[in-house]
Protein backbone atom coordinates (compact mmCIF):
# COMPACT_ATOMS: atom_id res chain seq x y z
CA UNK A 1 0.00 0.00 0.00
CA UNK A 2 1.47 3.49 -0.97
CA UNK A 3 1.79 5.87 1.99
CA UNK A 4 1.12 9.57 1.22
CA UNK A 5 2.95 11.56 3.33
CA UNK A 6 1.56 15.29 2.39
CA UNK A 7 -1.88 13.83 3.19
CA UNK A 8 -3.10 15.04 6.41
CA UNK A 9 -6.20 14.07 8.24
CA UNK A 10 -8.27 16.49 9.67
CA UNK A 11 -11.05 15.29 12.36
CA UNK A 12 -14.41 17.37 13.47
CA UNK A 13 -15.27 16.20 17.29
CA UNK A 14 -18.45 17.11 18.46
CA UNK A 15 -19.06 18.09 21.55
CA UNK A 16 -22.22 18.79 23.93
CA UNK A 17 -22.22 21.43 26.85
CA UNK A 18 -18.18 21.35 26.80
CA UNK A 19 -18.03 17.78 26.88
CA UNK A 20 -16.99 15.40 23.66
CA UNK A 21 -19.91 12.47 22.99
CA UNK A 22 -18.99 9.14 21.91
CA UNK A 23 -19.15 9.74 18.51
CA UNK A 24 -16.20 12.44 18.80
CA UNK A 25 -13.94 9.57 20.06
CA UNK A 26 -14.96 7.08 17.59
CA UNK A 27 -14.44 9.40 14.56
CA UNK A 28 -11.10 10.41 16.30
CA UNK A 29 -10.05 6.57 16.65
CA UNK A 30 -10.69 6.20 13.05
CA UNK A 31 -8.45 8.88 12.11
CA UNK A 32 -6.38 7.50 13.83
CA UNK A 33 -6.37 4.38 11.51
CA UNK A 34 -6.57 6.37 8.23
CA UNK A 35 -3.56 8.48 9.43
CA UNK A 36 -1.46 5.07 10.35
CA UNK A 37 -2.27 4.32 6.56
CA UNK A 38 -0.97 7.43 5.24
CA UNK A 39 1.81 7.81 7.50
CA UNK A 40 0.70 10.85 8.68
CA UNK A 41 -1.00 12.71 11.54
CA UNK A 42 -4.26 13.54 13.08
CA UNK A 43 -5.39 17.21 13.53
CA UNK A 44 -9.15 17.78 15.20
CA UNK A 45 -10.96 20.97 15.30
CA UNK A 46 -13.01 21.11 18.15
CA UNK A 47 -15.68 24.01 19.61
CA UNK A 48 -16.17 25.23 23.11
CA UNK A 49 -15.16 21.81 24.34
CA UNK A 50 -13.69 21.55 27.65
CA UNK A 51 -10.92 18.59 28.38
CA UNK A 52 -9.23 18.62 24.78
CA UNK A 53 -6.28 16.50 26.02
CA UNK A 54 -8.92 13.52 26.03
CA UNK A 55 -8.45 13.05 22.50
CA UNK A 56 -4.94 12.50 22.68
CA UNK A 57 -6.05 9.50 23.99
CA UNK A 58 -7.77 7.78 20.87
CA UNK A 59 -4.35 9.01 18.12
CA UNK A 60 -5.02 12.77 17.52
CA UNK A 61 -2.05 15.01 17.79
CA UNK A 62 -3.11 17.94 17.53
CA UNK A 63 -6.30 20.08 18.31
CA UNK A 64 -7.52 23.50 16.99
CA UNK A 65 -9.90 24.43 20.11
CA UNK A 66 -12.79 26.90 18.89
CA UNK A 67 -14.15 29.28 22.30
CA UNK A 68 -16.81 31.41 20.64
CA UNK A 69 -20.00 31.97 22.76
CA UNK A 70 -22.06 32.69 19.29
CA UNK A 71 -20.89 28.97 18.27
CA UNK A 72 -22.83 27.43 21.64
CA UNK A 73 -26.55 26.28 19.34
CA UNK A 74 -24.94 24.32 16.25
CA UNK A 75 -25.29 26.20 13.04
CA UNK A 76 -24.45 24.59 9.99
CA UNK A 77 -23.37 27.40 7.97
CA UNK A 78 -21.07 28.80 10.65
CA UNK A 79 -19.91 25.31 11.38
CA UNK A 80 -18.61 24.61 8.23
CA UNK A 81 -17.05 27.89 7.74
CA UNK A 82 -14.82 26.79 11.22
CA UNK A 83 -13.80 22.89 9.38
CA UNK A 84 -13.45 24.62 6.21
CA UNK A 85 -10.85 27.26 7.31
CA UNK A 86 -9.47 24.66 9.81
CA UNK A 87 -8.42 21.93 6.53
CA UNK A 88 -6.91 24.87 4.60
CA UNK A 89 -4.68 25.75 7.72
CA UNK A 90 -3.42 21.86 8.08
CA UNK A 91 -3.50 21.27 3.85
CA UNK A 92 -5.87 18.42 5.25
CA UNK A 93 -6.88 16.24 2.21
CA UNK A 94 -8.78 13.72 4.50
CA UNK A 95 -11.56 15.41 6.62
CA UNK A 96 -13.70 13.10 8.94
CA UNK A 97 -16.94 13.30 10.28
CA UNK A 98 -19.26 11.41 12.16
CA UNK A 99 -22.82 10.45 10.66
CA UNK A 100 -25.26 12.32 13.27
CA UNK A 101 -27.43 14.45 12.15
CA UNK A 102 -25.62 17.30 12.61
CA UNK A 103 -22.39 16.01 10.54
CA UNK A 104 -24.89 15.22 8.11
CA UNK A 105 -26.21 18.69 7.51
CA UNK A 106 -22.16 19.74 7.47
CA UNK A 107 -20.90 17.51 5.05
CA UNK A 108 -22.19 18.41 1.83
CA UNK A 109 -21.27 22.46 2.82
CA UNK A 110 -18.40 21.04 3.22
CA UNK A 111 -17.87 18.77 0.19
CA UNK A 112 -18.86 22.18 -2.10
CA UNK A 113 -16.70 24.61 -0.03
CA UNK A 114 -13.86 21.95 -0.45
CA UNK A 115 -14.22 20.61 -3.69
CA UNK A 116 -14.54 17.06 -2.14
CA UNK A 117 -16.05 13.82 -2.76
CA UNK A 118 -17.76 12.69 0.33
CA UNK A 119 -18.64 9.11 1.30
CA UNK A 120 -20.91 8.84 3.96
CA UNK A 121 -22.14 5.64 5.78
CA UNK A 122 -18.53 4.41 5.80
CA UNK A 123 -18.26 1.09 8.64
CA UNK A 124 -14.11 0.29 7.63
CA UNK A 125 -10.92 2.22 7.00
CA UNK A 126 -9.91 2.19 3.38
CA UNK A 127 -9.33 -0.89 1.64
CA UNK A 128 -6.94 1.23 -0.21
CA UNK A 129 -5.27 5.12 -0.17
CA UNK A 130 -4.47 4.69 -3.93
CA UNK A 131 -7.38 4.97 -4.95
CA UNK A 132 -8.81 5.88 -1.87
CA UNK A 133 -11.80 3.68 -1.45
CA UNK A 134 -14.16 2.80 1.10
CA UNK A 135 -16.78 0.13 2.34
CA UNK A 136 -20.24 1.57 3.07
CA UNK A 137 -23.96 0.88 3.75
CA UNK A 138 -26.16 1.03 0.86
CA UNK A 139 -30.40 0.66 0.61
CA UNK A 140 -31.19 1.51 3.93
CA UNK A 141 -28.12 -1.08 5.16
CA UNK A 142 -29.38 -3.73 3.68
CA UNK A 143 -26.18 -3.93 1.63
CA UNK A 144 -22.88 -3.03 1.50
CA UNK A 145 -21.07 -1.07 -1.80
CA UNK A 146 -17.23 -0.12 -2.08
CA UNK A 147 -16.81 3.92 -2.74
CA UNK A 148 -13.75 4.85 -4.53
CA UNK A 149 -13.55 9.20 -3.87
CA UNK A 150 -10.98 10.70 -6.84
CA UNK A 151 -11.22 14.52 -5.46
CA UNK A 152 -7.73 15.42 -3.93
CA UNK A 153 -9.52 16.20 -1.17
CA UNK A 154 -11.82 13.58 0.80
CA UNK A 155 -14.79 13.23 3.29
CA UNK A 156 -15.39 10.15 5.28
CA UNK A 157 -18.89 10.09 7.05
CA UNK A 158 -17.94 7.31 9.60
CA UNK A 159 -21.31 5.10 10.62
CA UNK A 160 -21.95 5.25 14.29
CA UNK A 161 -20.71 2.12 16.25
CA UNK A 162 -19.40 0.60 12.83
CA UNK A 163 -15.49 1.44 14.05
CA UNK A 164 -15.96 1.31 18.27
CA UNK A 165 -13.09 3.45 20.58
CA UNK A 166 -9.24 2.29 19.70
CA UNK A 167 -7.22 3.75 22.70
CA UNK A 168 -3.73 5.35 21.29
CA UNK A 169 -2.58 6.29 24.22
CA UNK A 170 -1.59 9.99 23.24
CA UNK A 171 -0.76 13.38 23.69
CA UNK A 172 -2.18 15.71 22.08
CA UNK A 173 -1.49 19.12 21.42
CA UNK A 174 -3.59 22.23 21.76
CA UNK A 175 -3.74 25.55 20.22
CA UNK A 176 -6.18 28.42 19.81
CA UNK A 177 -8.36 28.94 16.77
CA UNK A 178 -9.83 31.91 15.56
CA UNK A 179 -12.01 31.41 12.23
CA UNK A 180 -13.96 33.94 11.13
CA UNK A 181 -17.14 33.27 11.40
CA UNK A 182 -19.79 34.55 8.32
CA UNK A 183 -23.25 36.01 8.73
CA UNK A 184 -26.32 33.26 9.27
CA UNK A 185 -29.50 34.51 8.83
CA UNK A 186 -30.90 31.78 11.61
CA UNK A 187 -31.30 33.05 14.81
CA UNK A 188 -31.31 30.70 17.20
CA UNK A 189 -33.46 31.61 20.37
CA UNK A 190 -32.92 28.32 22.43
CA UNK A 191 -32.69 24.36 22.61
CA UNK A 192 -34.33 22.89 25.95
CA UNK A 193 -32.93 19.54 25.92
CA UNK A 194 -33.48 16.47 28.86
CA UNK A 195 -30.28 16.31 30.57
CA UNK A 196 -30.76 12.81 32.52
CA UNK A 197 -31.52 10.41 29.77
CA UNK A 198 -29.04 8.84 27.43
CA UNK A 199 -30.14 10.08 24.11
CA UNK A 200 -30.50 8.00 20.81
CA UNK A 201 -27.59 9.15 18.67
CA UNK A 202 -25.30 8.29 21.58
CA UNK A 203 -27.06 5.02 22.98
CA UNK A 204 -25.13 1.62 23.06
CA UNK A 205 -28.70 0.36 24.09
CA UNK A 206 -31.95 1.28 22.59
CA UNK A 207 -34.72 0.25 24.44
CA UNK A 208 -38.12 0.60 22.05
CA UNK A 209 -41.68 -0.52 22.53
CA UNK A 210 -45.08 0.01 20.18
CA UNK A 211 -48.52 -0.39 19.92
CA UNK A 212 -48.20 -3.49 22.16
CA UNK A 213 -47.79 -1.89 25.31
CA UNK A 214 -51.33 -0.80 25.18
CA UNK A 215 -51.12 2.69 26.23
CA UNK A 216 -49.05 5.18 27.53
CA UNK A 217 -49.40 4.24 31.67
CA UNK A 218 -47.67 1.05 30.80
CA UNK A 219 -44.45 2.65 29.87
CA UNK A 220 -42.94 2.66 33.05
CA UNK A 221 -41.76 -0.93 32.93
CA UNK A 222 -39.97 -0.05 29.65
CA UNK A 223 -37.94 2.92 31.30
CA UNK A 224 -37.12 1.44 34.11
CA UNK A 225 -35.65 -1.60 31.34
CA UNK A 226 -34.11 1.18 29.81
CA UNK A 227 -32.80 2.50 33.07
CA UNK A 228 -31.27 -0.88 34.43
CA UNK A 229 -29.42 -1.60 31.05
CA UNK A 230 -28.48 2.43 30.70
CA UNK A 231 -30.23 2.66 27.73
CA UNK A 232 -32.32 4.65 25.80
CA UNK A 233 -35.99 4.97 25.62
CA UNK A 234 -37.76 5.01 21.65
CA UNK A 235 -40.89 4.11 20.21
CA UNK A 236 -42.60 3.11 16.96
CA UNK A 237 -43.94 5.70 14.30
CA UNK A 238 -47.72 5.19 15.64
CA UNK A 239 -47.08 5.34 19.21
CA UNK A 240 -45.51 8.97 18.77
CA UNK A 241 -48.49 9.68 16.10
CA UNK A 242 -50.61 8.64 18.98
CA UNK A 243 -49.11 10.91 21.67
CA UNK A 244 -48.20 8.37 23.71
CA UNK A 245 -44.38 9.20 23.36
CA UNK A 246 -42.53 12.47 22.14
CA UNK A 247 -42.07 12.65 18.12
CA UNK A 248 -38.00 12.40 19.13
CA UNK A 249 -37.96 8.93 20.16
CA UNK A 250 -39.63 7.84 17.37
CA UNK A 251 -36.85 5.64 15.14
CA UNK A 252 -37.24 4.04 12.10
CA UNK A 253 -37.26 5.13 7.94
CA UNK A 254 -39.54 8.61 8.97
CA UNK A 255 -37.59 9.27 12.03
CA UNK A 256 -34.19 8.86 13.81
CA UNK A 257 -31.99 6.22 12.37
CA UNK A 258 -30.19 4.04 15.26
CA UNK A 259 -27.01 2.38 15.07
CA UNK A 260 -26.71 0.75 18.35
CA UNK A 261 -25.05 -1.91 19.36
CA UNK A 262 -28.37 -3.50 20.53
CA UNK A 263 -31.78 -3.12 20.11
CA UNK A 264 -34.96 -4.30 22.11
CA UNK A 265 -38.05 -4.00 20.36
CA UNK A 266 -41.01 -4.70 22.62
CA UNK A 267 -44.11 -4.88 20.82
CA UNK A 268 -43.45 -3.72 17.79
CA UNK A 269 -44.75 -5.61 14.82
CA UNK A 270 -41.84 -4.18 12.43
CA UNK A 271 -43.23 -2.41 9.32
CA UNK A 272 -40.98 -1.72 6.78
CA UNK A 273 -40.00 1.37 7.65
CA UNK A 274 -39.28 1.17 10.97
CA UNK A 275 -36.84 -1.79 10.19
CA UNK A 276 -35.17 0.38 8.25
CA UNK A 277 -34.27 2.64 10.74
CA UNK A 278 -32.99 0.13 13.12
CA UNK A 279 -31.10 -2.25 10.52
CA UNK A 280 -27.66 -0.88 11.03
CA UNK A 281 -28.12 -2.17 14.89
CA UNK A 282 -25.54 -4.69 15.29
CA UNK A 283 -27.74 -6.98 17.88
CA UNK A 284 -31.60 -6.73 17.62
CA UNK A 285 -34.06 -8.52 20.11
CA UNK A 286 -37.86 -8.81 19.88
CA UNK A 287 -40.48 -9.54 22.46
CA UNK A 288 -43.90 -9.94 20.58
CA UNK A 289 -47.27 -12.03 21.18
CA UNK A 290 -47.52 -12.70 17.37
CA UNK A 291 -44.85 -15.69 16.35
CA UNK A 292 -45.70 -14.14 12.58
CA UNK A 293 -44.38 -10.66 13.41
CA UNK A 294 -42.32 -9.29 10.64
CA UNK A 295 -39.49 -8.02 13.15
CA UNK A 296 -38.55 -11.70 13.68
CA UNK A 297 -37.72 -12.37 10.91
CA UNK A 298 -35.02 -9.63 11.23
CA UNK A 299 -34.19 -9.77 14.56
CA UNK A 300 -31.03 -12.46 15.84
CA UNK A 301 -33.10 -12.94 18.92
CA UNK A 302 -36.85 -13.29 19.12
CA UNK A 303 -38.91 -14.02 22.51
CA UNK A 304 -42.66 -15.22 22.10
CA UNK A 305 -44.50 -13.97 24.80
CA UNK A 306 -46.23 -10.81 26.24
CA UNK A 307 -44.51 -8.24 27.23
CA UNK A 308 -46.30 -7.83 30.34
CA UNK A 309 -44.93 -11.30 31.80
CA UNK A 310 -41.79 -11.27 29.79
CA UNK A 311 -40.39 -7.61 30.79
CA UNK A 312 -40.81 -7.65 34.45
CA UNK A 313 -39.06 -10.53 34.62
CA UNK A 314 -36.09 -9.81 32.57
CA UNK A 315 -35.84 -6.71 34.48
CA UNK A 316 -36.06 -8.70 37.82
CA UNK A 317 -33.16 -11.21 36.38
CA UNK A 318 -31.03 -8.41 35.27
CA UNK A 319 -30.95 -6.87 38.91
CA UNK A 320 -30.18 -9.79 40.22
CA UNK A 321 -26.98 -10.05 38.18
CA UNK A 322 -25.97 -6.46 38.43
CA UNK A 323 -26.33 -7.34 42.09
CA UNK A 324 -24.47 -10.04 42.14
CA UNK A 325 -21.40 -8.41 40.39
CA UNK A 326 -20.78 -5.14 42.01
């Protein structure tokens, strides 16, 4: 394989109220890779994030740390003005970028300010640098198709939980960065977010129950599921149609994607759609009362049984061993 050594790798962490989420460190360990291919190093741009030197820890070597109050509600626009100016400054012709929503909105502003290709849904490091090409998810990851980008400048949109956390065990260096930032004509007022729930994007475990559950007083057994395993709490398409659950746990095709790395679906019959929001979940369980249920036939684990019986008892049995080991 044919190491580049002008090619530099350039990294965008995000970060939430000054701290980096998972996703940050997993783009940053695969950066980490791509650089080790390349023979080079790993620059990240981060904003108004607090403990920088964490990165150091999963192969970046350098950071450009962004403090700017008017930076605090994500803007795309301004965002990608920062990573633009940022891959100019390091002559980065790799830039890398998670696949939340937010890295979603950036990346094509990016891939026009750049004159990149971008590749998003990537789950591996390059097969190869020359031509740089990539594995990814295709048809709503039901398949997988190799991406070859021939821009001299490339984006990777790295799949959530596709690459998992590589400790480097590094330094990493930190300086000041100043972009300047250009005029948005959104004004953004405020964000009121839940601060004591593990949120979808992030979630190792996703925790999601439907029509089955009857109603919306029954979902107290599911959060407290949710709660033993430290996962998150979603819901099918009609159950937030219904009310019965906010619109921003509803996964699936026509709402949030989910990339855990498992998924409990209690009571959910699995349409179409909603399977095709959950498919890039590495591990997916079902609980249903209806053996013909669609989501069995996609799910690597599939319990027969109401979940009325079947989810106070799995919640009593995983107690008990969370007892018994601590």
């Amino acid at each position: 394989m044919t190491k580049q050594k002008n090619m530099s790798v350039l990294v965008y962490t995000e970060s939430e109220k000054g701290k980096f989420k998972k996703t940050a460190l997993e783009v940053a360990s695969y950066a980490k890779a791509v650089a080790n291919q390349l023979g080079t190093t790993v620059t990240a741009i981060s904003v108004n994030a607090n403990d920088t030197a964490e990165l150091g820890k999963y192969g970046v070597d350098k950071i450009l740390n962004v403090s700017d109050s008017s930076l605090e509600a994500f803007n795309a626009k301004s965002y990608a003005a920062v990573i633009v100016q940022a891959a100019k400054q390091v002559d980065a012709k790799a830039v890398i970028v998670s696949s939340s929503a937010d890295s979603k909105y950036l990346a094509p502003i990016l891939a026009v300010n750049l004159d990149a290709g971008y590749a998003s849904n990537v789950v591996e490091v390059p097969s190869t640098t020359s031509p740089f090409t990539v594995k990814r998810t295709a048809f709503t990851n039901k398949a997988f198709n190799l991406t070859t980008i021939n821009t001299p400048i490339k984006i990777v949109g790295v799949s959530n939980n596709s690459f998992g956390l590589v400790e480097a065990n590094g330094n990493a260096s930190t300086e000041d960065f100043s972009p300047v930032l250009p005029n948005t004509e959104v004004n953004i007022e405020s964000i009121d977010k839940a601060s004591d729930k593990v949120t979808i994007a992030d979630a190792e475990i996703v925790v999601s129950a439907g029509r089955g559950m009857k109603g919306p007083e029954n979902w107290g057994m599911i959060e407290e599921l949710a709660e033993v395993l430290g996962a998150a709490t979603a819901c099918s398409k009609p159950v937030s149609d219904l009310g019965w659950r906010p619109h921003a746990e509803h996964v699936g095709q026509t709402g949030k994607p989910v990339a855990s790395n498992l998924y409990i679906a209690i009571g959910i019959s699995g349409a179409i759609q909603h399977l095709a929001g959950i498919n890039a979940s590495k591990v997916k369980v079902v609980v249903n009362t209806d053996p013909e249920a669609p989501f069995f036939k996609a799910a690597d684990y599939g319990v027969v049984g109401d979940a009325f019986e079947v989810v106070p008892q799995l919640i009593e049995k995983l107690k008990a061993f969370k007892a018994s080991n601590t």
